[in-house]
Protein backbone atom coordinates (compact mmCIF):
# COMPACT_ATOMS: atom_id res chain seq x y z
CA UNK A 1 11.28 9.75 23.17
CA UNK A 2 8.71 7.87 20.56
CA UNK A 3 9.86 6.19 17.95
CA UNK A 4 8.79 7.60 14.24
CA UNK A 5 5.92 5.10 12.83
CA UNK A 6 7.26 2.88 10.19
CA UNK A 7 4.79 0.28 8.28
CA UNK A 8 5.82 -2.36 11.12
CA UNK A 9 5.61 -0.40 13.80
CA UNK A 10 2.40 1.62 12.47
CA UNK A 11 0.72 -1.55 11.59
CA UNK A 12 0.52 -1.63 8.20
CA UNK A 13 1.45 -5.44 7.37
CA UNK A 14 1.09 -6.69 4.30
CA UNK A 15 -1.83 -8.64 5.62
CA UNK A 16 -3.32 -5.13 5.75
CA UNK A 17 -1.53 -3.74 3.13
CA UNK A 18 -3.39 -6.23 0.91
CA UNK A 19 -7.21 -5.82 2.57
CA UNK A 20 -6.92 -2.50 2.46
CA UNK A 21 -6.37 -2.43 -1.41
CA UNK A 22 -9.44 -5.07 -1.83
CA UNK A 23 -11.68 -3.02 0.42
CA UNK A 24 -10.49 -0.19 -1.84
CA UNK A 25 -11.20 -2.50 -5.27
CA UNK A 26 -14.03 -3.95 -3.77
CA UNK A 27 -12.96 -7.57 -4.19
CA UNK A 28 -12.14 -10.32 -2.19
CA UNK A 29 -8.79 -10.35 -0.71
CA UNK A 30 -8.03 -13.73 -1.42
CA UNK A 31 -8.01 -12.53 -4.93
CA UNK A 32 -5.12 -10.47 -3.80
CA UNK A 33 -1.70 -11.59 -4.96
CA UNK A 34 1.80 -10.06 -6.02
CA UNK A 35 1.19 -10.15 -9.54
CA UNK A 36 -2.06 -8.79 -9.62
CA UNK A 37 -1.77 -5.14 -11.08
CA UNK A 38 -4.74 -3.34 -8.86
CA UNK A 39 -6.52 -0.92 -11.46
CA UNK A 40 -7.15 -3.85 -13.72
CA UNK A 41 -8.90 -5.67 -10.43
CA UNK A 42 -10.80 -2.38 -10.19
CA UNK A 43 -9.09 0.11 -7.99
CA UNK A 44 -9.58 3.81 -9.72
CA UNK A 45 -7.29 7.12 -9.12
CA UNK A 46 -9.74 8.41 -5.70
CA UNK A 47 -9.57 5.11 -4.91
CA UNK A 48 -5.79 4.97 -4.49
CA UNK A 49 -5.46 8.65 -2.72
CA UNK A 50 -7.58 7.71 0.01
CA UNK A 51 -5.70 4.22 0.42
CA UNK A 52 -2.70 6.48 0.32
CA UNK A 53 -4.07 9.10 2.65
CA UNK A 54 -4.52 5.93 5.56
CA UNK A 55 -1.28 5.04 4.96
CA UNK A 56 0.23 8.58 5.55
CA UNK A 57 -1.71 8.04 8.82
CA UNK A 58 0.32 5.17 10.06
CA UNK A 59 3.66 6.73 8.55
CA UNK A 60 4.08 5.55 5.39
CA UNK A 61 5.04 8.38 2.85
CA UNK A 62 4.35 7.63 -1.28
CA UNK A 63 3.66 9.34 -3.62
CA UNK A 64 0.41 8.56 -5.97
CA UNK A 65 2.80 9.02 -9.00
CA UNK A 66 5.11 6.25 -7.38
CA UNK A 67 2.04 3.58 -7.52
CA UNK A 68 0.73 4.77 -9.98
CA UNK A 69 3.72 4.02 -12.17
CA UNK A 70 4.51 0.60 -10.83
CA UNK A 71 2.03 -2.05 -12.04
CA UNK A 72 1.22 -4.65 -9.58
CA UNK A 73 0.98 -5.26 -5.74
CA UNK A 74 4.23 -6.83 -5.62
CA UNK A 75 5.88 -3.77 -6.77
CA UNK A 76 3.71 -1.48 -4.32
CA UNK A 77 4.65 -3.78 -1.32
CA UNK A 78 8.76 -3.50 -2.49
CA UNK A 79 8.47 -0.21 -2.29
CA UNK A 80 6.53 0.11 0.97
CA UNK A 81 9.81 -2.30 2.16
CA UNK A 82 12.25 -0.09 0.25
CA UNK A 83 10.94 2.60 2.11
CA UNK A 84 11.27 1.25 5.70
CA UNK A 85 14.67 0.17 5.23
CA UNK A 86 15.97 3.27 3.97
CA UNK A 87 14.54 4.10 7.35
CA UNK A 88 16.39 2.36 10.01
């Protein structure tokens, strides 16, 4: 039997969690930090679904409304983690 992905399993670490949002806002990623709030650092809306749409691809399910609605990277990664506990 295979396991379902989950962001540690799937690979999505907040190492890439975080260069995949800089790629995305076409910054550096050592300007990437919890309390940086990622459409002020120049992510936009298309942006965001594609990120999103990767993510599906390694098993992580949100919502653009549930980023959307949170403010900076720190919140987007506590949800990522709220996520794969509610999953084991």
């Amino acid at each position: 039997m295979t396991a379902t992905p989950t962001p540690t399993t799937a690979g999505l670490t907040r190492e890439r969690f975080l260069a995949d949002v800089a790629s995305a806002a076409r910054v550096d990623v050592s300007a990437m930090s919890d309390g940086l709030a990622p459409f002020e650092a120049g992510l936009d809306s298309l942006r965001l679904l594609v990120l999103i749409d990767g993510w599906r691809k390694l098993g992580v399910e949100l919502g653009f409304g549930e980023l959307a609605e949170r403010r900076t990277l720190g919140d987007w990664w506590a949800l990522i983690e709220a996520r794969e506990r509610g999953r084991a």
